[in-house]
PDB file of N, CA and C in Angstrom:
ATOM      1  N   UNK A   1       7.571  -7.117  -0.096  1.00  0.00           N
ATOM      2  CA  UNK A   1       6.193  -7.089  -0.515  1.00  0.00           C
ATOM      3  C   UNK A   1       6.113  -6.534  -1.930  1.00  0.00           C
ATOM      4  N   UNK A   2       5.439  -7.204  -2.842  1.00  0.00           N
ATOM      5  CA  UNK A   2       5.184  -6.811  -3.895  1.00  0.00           C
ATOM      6  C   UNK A   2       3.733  -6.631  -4.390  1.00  0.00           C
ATOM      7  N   UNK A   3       3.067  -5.782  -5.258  1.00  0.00           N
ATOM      8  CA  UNK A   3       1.994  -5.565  -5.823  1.00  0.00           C
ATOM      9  C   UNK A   3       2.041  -6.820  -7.016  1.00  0.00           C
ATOM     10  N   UNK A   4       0.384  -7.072  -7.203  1.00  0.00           N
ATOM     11  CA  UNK A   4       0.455  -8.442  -7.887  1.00  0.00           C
ATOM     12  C   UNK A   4       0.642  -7.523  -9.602  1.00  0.00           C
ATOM     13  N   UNK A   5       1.532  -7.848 -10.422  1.00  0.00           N
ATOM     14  CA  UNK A   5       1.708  -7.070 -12.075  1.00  0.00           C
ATOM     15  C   UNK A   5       0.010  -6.874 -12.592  1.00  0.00           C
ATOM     16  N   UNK A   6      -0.967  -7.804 -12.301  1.00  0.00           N
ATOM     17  CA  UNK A   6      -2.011  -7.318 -13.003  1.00  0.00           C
ATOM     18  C   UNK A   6      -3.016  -6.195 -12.553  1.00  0.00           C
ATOM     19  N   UNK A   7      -2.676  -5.555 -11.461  1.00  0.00           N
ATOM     20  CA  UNK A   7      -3.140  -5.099 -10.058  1.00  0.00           C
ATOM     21  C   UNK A   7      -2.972  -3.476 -11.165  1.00  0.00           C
ATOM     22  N   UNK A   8      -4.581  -2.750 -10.973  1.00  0.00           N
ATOM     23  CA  UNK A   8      -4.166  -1.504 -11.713  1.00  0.00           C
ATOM     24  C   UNK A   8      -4.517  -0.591 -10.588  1.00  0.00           C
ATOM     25  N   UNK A   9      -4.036   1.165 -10.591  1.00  0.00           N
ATOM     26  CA  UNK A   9      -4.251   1.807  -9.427  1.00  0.00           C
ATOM     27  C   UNK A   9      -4.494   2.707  -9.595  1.00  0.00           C
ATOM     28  N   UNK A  10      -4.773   3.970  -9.114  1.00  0.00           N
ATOM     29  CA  UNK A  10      -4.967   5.242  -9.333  1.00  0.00           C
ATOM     30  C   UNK A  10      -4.317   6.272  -8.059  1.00  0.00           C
ATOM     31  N   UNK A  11      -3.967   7.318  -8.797  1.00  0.00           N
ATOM     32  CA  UNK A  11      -3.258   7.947  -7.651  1.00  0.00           C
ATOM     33  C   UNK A  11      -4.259   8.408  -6.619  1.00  0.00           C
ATOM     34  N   UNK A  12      -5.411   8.220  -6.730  1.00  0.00           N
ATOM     35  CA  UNK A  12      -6.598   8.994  -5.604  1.00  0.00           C
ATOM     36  C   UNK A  12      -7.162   7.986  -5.250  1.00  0.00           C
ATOM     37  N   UNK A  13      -6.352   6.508  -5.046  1.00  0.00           N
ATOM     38  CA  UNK A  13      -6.577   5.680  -4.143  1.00  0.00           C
ATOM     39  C   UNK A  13      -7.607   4.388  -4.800  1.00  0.00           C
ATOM     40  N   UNK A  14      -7.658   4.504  -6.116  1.00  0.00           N
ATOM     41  CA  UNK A  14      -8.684   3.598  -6.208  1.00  0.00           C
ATOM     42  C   UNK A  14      -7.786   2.209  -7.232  1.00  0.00           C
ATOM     43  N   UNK A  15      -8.044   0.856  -6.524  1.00  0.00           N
ATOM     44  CA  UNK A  15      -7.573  -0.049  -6.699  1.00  0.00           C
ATOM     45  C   UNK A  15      -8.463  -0.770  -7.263  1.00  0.00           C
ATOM     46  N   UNK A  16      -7.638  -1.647  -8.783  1.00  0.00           N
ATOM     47  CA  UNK A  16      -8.777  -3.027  -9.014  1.00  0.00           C
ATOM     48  C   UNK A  16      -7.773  -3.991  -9.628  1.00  0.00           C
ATOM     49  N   UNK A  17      -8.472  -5.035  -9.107  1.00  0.00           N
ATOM     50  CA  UNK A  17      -8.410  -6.609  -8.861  1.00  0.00           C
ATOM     51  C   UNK A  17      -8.415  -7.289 -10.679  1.00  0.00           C
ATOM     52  N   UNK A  18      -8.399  -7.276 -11.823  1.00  0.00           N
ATOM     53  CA  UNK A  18      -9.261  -7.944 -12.754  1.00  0.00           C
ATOM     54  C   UNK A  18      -8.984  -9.108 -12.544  1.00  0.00           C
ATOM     55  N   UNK A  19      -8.242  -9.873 -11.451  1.00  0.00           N
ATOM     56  CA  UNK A  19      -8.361 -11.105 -11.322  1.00  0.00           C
ATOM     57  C   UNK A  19      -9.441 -11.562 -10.735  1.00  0.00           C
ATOM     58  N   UNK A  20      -9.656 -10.641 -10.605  1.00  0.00           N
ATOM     59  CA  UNK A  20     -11.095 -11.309  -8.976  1.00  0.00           C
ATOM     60  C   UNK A  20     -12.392 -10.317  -9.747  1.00  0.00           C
ATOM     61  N   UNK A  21     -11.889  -9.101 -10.205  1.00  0.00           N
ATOM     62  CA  UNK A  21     -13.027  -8.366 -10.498  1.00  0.00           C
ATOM     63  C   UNK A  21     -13.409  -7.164  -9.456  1.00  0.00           C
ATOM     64  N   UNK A  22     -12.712  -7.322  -8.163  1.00  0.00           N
ATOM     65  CA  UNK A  22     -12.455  -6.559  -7.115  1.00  0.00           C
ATOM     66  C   UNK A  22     -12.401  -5.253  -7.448  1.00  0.00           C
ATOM     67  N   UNK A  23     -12.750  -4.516  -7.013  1.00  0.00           N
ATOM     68  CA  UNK A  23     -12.473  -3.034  -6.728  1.00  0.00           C
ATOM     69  C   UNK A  23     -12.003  -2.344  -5.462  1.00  0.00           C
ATOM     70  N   UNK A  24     -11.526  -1.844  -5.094  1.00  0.00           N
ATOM     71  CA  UNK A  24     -11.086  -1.110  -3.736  1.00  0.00           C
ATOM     72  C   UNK A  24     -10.868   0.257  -3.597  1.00  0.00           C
ATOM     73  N   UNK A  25     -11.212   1.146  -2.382  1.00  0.00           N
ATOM     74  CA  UNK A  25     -10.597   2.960  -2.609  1.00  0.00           C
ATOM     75  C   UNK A  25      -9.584   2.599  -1.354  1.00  0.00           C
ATOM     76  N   UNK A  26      -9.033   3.592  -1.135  1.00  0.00           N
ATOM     77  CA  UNK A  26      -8.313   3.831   0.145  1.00  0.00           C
ATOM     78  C   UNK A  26      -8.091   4.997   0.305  1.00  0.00           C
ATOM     79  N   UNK A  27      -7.340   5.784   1.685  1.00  0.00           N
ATOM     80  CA  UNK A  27      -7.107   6.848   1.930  1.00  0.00           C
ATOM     81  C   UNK A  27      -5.881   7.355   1.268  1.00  0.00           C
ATOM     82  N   UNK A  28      -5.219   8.874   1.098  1.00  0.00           N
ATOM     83  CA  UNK A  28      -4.571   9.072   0.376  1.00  0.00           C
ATOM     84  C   UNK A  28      -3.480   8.936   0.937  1.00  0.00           C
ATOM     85  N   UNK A  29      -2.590   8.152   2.273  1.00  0.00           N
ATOM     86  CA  UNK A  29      -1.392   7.724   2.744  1.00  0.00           C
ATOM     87  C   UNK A  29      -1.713   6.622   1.997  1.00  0.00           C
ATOM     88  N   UNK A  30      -2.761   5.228   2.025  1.00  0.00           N
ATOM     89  CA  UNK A  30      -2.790   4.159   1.775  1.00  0.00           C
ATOM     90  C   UNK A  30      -2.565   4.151   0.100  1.00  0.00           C
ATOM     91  N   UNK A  31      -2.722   5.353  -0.548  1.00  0.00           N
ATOM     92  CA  UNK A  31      -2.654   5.201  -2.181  1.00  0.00           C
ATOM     93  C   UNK A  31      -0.932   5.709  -1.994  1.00  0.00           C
ATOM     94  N   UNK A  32      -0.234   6.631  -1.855  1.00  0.00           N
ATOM     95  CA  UNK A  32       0.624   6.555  -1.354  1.00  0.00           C
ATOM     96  C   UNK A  32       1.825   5.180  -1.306  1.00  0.00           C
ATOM     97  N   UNK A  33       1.433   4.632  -0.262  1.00  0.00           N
ATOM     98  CA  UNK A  33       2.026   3.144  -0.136  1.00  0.00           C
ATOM     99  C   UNK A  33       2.019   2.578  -1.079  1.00  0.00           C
ATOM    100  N   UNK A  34       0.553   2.352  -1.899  1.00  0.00           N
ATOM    101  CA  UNK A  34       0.517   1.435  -2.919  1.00  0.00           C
ATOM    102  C   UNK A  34       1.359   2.024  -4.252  1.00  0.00           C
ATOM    103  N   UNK A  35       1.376   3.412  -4.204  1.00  0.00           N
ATOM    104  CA  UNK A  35       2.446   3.986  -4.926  1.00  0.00           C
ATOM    105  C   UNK A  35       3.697   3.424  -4.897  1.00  0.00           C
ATOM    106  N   UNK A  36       4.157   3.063  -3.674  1.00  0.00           N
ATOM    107  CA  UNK A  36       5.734   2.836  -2.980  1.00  0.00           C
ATOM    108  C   UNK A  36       5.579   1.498  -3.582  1.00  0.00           C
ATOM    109  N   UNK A  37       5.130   0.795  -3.393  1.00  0.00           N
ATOM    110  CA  UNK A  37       5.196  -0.622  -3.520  1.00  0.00           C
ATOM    111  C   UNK A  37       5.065  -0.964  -5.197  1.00  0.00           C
ATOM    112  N   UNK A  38       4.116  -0.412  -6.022  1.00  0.00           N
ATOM    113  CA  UNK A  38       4.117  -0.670  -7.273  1.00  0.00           C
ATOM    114  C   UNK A  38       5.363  -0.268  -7.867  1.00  0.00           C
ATOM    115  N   UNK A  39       6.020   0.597  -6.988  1.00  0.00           N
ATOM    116  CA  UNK A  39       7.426   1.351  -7.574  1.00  0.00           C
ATOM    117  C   UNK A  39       8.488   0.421  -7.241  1.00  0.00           C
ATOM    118  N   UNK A  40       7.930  -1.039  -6.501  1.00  0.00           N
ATOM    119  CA  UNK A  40       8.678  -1.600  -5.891  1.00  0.00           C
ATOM    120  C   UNK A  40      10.399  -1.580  -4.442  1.00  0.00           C
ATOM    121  N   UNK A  41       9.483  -0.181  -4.278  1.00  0.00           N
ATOM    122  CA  UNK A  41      10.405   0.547  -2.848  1.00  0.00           C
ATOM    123  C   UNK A  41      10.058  -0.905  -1.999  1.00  0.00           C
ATOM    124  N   UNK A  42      11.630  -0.742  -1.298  1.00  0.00           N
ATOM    125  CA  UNK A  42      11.960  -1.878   0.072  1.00  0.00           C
ATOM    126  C   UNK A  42      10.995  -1.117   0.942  1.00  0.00           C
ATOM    127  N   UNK A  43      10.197  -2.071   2.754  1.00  0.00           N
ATOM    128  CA  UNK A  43       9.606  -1.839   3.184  1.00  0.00           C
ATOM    129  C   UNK A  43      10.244  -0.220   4.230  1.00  0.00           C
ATOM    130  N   UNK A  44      11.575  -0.814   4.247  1.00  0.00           N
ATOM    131  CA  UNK A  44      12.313   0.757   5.467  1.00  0.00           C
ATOM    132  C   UNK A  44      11.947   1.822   4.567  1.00  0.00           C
ATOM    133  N   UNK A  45      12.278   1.682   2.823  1.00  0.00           N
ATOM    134  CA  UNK A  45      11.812   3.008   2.443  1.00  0.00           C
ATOM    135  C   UNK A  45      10.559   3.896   2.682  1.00  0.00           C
ATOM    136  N   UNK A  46       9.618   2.779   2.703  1.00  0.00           N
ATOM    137  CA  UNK A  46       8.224   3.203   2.575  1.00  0.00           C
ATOM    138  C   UNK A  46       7.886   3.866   4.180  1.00  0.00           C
ATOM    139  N   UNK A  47       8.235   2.993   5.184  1.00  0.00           N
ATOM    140  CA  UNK A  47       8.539   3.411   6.378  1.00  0.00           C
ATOM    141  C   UNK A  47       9.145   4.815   6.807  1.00  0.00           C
ATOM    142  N   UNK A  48      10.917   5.368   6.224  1.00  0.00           N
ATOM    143  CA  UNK A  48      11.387   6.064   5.788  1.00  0.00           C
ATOM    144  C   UNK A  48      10.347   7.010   5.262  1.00  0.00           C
ATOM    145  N   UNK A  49       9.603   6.646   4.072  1.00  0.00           N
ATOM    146  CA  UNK A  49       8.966   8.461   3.199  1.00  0.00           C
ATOM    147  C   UNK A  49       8.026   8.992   4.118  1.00  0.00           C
ATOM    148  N   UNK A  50       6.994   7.848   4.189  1.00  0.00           N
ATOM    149  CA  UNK A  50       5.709   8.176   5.425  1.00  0.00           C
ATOM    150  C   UNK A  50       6.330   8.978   6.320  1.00  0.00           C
ATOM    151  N   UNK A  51       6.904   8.358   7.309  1.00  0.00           N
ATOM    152  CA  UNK A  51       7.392   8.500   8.684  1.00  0.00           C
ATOM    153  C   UNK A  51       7.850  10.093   8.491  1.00  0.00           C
ATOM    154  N   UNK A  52       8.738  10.436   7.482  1.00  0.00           N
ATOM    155  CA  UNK A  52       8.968  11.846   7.298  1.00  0.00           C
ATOM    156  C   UNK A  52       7.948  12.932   6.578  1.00  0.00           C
ATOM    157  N   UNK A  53       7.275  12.603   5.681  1.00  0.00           N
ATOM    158  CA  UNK A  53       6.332  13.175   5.278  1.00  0.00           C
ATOM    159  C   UNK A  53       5.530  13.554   5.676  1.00  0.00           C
ATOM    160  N   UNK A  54       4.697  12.784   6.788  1.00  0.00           N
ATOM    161  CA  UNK A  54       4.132  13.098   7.607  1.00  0.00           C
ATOM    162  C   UNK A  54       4.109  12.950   9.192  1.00  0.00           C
ATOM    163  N   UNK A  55       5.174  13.367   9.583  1.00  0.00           N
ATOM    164  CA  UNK A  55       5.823  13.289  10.782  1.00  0.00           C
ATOM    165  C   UNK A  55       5.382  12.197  12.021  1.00  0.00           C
ATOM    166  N   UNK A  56       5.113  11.149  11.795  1.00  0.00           N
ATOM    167  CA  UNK A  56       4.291  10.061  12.175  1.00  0.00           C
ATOM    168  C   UNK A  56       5.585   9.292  13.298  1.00  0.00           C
ATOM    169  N   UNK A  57       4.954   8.738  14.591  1.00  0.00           N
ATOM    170  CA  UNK A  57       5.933   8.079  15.008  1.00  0.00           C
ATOM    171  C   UNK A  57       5.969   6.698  14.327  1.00  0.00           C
ATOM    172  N   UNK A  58       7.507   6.438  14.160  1.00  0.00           N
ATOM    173  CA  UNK A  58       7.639   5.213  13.788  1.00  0.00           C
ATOM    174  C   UNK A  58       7.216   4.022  13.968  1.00  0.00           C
ATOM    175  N   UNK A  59       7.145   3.837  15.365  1.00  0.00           N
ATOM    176  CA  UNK A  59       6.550   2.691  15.633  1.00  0.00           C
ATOM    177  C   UNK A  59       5.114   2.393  15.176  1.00  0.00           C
ATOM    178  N   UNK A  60       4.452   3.844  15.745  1.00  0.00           N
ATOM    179  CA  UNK A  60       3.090   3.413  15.390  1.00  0.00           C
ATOM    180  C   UNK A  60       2.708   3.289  13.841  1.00  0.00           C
ATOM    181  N   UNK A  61       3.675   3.826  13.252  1.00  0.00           N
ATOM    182  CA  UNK A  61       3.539   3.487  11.582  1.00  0.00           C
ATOM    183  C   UNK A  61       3.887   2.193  11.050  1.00  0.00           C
ATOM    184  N   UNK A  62       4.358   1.476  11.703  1.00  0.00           N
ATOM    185  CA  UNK A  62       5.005   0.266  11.662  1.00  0.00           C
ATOM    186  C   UNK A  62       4.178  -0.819  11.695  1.00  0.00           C
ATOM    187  N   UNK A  63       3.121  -0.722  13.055  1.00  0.00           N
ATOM    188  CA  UNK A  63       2.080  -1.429  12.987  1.00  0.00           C
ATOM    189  C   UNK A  63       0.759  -1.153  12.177  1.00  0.00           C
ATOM    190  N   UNK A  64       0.543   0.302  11.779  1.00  0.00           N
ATOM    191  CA  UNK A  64      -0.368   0.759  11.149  1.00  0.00           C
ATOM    192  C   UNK A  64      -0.416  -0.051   9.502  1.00  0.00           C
ATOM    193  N   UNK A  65       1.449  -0.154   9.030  1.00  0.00           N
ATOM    194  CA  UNK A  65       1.456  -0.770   7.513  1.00  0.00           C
ATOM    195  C   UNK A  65       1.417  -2.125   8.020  1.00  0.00           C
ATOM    196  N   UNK A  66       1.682  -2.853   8.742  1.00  0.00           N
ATOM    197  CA  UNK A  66       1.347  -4.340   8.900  1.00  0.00           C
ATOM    198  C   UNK A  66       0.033  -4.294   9.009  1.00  0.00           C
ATOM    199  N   UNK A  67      -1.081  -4.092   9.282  1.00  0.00           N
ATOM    200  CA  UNK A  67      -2.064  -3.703   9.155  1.00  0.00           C
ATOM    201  C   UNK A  67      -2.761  -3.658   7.563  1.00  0.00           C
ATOM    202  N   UNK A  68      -2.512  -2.585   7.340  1.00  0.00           N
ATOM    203  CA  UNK A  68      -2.177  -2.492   6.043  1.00  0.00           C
ATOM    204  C   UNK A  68      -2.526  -3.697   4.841  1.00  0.00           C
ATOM    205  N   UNK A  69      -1.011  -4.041   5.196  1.00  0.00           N
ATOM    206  CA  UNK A  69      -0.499  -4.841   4.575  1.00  0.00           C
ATOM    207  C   UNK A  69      -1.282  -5.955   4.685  1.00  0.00           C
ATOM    208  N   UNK A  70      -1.631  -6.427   5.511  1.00  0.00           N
ATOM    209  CA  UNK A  70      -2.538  -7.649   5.968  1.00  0.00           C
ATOM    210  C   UNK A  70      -3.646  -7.747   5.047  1.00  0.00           C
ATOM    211  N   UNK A  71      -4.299  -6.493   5.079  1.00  0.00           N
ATOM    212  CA  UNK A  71      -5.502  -6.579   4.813  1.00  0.00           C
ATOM    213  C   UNK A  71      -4.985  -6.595   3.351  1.00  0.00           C
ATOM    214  N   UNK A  72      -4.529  -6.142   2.254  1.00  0.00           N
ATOM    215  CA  UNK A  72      -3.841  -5.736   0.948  1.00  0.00           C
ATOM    216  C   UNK A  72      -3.679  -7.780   0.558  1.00  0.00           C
ATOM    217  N   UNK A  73      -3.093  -8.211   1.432  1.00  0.00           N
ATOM    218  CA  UNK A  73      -3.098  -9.679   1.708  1.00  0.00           C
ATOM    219  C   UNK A  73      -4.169 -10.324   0.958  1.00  0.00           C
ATOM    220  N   UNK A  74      -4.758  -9.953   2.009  1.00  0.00           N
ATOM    221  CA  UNK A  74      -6.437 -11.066   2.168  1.00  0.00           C
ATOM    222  C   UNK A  74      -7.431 -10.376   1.046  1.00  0.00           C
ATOM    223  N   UNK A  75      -7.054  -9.385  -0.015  1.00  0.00           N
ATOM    224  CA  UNK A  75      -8.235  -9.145  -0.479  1.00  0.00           C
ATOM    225  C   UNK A  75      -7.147  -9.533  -2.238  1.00  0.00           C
ATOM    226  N   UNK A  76      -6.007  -9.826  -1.669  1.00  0.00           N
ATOM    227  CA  UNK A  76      -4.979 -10.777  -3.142  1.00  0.00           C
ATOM    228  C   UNK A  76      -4.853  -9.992  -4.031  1.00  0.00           C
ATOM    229  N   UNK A  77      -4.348  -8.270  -3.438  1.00  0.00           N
ATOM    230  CA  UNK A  77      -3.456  -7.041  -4.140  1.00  0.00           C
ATOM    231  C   UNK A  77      -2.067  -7.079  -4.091  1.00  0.00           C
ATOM    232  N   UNK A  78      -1.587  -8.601  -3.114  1.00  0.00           N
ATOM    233  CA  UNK A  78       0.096  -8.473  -3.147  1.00  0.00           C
ATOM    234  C   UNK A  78       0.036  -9.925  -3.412  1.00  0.00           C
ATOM    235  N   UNK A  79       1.631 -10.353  -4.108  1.00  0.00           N
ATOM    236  CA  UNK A  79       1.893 -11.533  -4.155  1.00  0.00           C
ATOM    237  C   UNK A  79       2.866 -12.080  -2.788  1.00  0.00           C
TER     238      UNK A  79
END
């Protein structure tokens, strides 16, 4: 998964689109991620930092970033 290059972010979660004009916030795990990913970390890493950082079971973190991710999808913040 990659962040789209024109995609700008902020570390307190706030995302924008200038392709679309979009704006977005998120929570501060979800800015986080988007951290991981603009840094272009593999998905086990991101899995990996969360999962330890905040002592989260794996699995359920697993489905929580597909989730995620989905939605990051459909609003055309990843390529």
């Amino acid at each position: 998964m990659k962040l789209k290059r024109n995609i700008a972010t902020s570390g307190e979660g706030f995302i924008f689109n200038p392709g679309t004009g979009d704006s977005f916030s998120t929570n501060p795990i979800g800015a986080e991620i988007i951290t991981l990913l603009k840094d272009e970390k593999p998905l086990k890493v991101i899995i990996d930092t969360i999962c330890t950082k905040y002592d989260v079971d794996q699995s359920t973190f697993e489905k929580d970033l597909d989730d995620y991710l989905s939605q990051l999808k459909d609003f055309t913040i990843l390529d």
